[in-house]
C-alpha atoms as a PDB file:
ATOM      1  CA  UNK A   1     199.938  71.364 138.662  1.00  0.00           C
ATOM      2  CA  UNK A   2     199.189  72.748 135.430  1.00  0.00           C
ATOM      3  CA  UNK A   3     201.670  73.271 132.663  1.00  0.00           C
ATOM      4  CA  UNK A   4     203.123  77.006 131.346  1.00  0.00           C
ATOM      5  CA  UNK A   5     201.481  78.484 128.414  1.00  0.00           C
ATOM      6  CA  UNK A   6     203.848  78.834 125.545  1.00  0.00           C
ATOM      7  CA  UNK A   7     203.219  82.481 124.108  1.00  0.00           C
ATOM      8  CA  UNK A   8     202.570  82.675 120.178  1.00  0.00           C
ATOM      9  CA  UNK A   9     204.344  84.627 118.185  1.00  0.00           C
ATOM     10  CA  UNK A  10     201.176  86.334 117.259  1.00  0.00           C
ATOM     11  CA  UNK A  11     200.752  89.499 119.823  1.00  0.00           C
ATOM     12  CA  UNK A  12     196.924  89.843 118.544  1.00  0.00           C
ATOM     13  CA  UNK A  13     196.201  85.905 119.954  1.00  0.00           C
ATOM     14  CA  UNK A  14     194.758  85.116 123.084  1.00  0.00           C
ATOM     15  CA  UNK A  15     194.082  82.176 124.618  1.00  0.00           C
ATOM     16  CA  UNK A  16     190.174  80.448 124.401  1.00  0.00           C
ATOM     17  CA  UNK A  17     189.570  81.012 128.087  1.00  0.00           C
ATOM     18  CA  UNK A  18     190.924  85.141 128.098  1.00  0.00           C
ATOM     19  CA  UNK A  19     188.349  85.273 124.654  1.00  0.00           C
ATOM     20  CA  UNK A  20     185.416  83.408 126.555  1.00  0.00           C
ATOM     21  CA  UNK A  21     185.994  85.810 129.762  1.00  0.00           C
ATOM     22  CA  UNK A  22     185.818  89.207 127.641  1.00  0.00           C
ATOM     23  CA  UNK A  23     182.804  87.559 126.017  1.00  0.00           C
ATOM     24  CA  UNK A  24     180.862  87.091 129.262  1.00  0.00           C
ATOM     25  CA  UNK A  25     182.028  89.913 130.269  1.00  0.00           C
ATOM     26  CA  UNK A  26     181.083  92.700 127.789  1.00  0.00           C
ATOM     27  CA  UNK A  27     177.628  94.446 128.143  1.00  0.00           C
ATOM     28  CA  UNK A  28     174.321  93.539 126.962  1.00  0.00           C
ATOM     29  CA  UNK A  29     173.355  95.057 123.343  1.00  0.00           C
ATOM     30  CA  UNK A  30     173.264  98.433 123.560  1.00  0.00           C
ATOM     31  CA  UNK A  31     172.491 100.777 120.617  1.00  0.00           C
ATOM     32  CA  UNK A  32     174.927 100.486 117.995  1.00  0.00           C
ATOM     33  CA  UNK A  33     176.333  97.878 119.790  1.00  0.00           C
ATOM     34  CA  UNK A  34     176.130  95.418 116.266  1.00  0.00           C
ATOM     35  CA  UNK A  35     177.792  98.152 113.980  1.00  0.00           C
ATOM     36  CA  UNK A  36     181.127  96.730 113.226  1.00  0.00           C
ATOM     37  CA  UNK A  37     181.845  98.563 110.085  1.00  0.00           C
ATOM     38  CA  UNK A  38     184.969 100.516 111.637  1.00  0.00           C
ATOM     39  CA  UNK A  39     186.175  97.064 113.125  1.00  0.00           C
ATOM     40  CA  UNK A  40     185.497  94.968 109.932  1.00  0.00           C
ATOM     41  CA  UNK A  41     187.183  97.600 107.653  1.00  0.00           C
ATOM     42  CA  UNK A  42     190.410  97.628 110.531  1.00  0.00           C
ATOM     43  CA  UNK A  43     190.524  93.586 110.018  1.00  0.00           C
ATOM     44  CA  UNK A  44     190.104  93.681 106.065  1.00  0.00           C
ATOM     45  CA  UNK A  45     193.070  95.941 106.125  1.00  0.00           C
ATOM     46  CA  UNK A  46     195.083  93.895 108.788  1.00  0.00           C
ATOM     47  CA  UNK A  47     194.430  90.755 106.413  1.00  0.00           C
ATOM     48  CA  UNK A  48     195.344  92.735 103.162  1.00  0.00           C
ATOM     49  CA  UNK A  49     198.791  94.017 104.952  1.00  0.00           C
ATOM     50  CA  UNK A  50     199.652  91.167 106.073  1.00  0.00           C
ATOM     51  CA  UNK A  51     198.983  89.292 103.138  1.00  0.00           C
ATOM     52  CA  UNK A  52     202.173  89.109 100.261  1.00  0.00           C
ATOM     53  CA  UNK A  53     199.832  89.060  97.506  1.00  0.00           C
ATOM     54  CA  UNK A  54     198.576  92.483  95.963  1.00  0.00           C
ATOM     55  CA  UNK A  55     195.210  94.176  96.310  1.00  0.00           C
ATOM     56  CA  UNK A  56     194.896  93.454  92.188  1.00  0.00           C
ATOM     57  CA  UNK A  57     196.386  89.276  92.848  1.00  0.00           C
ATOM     58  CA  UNK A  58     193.718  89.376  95.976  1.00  0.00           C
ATOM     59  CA  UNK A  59     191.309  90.758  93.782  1.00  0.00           C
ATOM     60  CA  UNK A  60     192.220  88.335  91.021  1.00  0.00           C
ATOM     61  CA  UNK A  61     192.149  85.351  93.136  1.00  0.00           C
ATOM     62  CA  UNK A  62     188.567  86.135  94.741  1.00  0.00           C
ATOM     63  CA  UNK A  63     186.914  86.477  91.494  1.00  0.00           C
ATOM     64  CA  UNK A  64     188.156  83.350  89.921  1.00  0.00           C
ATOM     65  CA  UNK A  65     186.581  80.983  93.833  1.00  0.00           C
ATOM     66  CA  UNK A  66     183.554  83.744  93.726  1.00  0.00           C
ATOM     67  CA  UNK A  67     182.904  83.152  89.829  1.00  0.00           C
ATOM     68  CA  UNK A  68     182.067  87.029  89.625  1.00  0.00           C
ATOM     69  CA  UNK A  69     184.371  89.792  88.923  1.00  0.00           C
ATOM     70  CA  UNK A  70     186.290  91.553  92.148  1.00  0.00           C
ATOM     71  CA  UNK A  71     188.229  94.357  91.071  1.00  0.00           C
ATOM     72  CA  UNK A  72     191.233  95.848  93.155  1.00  0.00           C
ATOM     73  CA  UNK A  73     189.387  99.386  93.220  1.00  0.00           C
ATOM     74  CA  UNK A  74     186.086  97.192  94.882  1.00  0.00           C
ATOM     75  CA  UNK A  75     188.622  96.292  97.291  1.00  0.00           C
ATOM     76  CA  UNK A  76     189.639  99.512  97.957  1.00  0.00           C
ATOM     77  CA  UNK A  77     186.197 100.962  98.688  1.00  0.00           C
ATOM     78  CA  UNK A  78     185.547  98.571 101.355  1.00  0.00           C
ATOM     79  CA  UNK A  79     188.690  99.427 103.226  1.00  0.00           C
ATOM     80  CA  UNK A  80     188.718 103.331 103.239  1.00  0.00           C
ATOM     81  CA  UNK A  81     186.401 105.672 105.390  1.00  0.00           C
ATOM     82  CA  UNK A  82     187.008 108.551 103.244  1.00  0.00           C
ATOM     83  CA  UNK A  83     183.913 108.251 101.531  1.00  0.00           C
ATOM     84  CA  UNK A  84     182.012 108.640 104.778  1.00  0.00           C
ATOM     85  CA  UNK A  85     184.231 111.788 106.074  1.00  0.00           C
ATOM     86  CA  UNK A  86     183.381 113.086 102.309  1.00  0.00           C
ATOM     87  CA  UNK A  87     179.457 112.743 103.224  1.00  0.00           C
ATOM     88  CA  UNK A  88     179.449 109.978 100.484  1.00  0.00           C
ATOM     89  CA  UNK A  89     177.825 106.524 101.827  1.00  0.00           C
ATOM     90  CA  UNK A  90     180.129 103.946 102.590  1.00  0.00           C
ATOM     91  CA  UNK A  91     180.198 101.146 100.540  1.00  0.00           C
ATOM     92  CA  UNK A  92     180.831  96.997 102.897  1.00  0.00           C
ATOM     93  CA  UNK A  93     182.108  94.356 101.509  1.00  0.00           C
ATOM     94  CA  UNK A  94     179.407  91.747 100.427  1.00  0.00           C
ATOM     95  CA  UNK A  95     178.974  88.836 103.478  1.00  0.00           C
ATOM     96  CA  UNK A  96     179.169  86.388 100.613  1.00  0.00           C
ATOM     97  CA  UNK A  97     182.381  87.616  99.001  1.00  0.00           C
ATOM     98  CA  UNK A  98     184.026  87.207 102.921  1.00  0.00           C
ATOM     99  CA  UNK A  99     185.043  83.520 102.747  1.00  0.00           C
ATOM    100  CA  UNK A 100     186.859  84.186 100.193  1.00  0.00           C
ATOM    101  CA  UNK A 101     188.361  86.795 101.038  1.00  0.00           C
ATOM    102  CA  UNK A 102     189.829  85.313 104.079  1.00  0.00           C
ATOM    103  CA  UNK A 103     191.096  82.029 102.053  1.00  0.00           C
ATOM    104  CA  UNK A 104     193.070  84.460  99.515  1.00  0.00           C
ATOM    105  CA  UNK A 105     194.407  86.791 101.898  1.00  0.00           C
ATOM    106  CA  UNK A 106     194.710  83.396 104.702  1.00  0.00           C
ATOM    107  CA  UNK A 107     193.587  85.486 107.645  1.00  0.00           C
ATOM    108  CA  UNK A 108     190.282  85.029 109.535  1.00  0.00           C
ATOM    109  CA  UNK A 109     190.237  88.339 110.861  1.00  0.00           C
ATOM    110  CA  UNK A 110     187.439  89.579 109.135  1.00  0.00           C
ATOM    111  CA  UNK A 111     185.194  86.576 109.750  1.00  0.00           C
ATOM    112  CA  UNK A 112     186.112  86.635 113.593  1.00  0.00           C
ATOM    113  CA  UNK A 113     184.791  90.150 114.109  1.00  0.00           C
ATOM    114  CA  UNK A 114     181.702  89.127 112.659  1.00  0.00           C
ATOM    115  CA  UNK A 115     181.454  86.010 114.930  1.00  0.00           C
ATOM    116  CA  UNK A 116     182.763  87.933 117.484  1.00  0.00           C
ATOM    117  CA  UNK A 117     179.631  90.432 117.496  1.00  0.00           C
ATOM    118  CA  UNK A 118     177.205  87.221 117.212  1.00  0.00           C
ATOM    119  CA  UNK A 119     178.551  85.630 120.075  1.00  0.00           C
ATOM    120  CA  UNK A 120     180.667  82.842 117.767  1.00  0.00           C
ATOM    121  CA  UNK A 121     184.266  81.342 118.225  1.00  0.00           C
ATOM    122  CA  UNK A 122     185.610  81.019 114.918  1.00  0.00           C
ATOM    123  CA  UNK A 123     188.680  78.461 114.835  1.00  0.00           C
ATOM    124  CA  UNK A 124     190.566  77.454 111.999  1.00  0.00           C
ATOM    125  CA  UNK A 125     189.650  73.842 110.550  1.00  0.00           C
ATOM    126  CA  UNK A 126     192.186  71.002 110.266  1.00  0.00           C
ATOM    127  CA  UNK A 127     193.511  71.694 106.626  1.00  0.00           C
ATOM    128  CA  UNK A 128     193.833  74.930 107.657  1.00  0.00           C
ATOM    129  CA  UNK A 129     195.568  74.210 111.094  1.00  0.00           C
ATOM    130  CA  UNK A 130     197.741  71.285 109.076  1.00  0.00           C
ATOM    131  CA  UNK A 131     198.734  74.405 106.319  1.00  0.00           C
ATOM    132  CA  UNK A 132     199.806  77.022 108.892  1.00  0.00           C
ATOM    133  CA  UNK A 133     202.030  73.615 111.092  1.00  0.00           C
ATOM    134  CA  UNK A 134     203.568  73.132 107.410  1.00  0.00           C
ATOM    135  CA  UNK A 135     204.383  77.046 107.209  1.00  0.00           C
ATOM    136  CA  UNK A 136     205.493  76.793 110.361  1.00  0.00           C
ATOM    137  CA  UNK A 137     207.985  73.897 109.979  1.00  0.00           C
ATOM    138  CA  UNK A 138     209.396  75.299 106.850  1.00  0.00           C
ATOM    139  CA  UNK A 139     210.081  78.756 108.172  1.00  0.00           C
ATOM    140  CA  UNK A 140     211.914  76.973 110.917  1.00  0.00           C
ATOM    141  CA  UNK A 141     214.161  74.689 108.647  1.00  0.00           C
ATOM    142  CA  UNK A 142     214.791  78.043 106.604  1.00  0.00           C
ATOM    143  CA  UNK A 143     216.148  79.778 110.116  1.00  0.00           C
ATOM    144  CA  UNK A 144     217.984  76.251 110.939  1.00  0.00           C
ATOM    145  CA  UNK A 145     219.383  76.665 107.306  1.00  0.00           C
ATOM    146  CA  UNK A 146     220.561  80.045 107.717  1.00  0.00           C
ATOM    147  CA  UNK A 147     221.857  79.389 111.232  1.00  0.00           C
ATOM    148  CA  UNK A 148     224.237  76.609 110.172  1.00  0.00           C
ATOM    149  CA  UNK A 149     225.588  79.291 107.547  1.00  0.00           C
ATOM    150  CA  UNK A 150     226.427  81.536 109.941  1.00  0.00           C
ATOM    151  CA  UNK A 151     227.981  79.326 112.188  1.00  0.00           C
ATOM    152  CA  UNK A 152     229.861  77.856 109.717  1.00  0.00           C
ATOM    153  CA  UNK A 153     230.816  81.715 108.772  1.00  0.00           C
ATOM    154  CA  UNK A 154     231.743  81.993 112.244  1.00  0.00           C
ATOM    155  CA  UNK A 155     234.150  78.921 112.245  1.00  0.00           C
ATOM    156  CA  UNK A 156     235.756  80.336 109.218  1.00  0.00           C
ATOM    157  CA  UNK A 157     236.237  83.812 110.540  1.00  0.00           C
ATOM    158  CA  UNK A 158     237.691  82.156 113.869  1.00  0.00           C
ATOM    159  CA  UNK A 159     240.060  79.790 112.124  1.00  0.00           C
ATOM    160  CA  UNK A 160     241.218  82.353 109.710  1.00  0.00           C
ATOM    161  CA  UNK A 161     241.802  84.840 112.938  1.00  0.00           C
ATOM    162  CA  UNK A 162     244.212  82.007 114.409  1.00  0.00           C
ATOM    163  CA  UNK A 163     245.918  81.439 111.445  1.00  0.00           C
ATOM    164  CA  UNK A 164     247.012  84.827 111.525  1.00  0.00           C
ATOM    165  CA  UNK A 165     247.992  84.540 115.503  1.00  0.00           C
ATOM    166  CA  UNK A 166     250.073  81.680 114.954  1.00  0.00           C
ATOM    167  CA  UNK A 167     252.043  83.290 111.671  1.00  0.00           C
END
């Protein structure tokens, strides 16, 4: 008998086996079938919303692992299609600028569209897995934390509201 999933938080996860199914069972190339701009551009601005740092700290952070100078308006320009409703060319963000990219803004978004398309899985590596279980466990001793205070709130509301029964 096999064992229930438990669901992640995360409503944009699916499990290995769904991913491998829709893999099998998408068409063969087709044209156009490899332009990814519109998704890439959708998962650079997933990764930057999701992200607490700003476009300028993301921009900051990239040049200083890239060794080359990102600026927050470079950002910008790979993340907007109104150049390319304006009849200007669209301008991509460099494949070389993308692990970095994802390690500042710690989302793999952009780099699993890209292995998507290719036919890749891309799964986090250990430090990365033993980072997010860390997040994790703090974010639930911070709810734990705040629990206890509002119990403890609750005790004092309840005893107070007896006191005043009793008198």
């Amino acid at each position: 008998m096999s064992k229930s999933r438990s669901k992640l938080d995360d409503s944009r996860q699916i499990s290995i086996l769904d991913y491998i199914r829709e893999c099998s069972d998408r068409e063969e190339d087709s044209l156009g079938s490899y332009r990814i701009i519109s998704d890439l551009r959708r998962a650079l601005r997933a990764a930057i919303k999701g992200c607490p740092l700003s476009r300028h700290q993301i921009a900051g952070q990239m040049s200083h692992l890239l060794d080359t100078s990102i600026t927050k308006e470079m950002i910008d320009s790979w993340t907007r299609e109104s150049d390319e409703i304006n009849g200007r060319p669209g301008r991509h963000i460099p494949s070389e600028f993308l692990p970095a990219f994802c390690k500042v803004t710690e989302d793999n978004g952009p780099l699993i569209v890209m292995g998507r398309v290719a036919g890749l899985f891309v799964l986090p590596g250990p430090e990365a897995l033993r980072a997010e279980i860390q997040r994790l466990d703090e974010q639930i001793k911070g709810a734990q934390r705040r629990k206890r205070k509002r119990v403890m709130f609750l005790n004092e509301m309840e005893k107070e509201a007896d006191d005043v029964r009793r008198d």
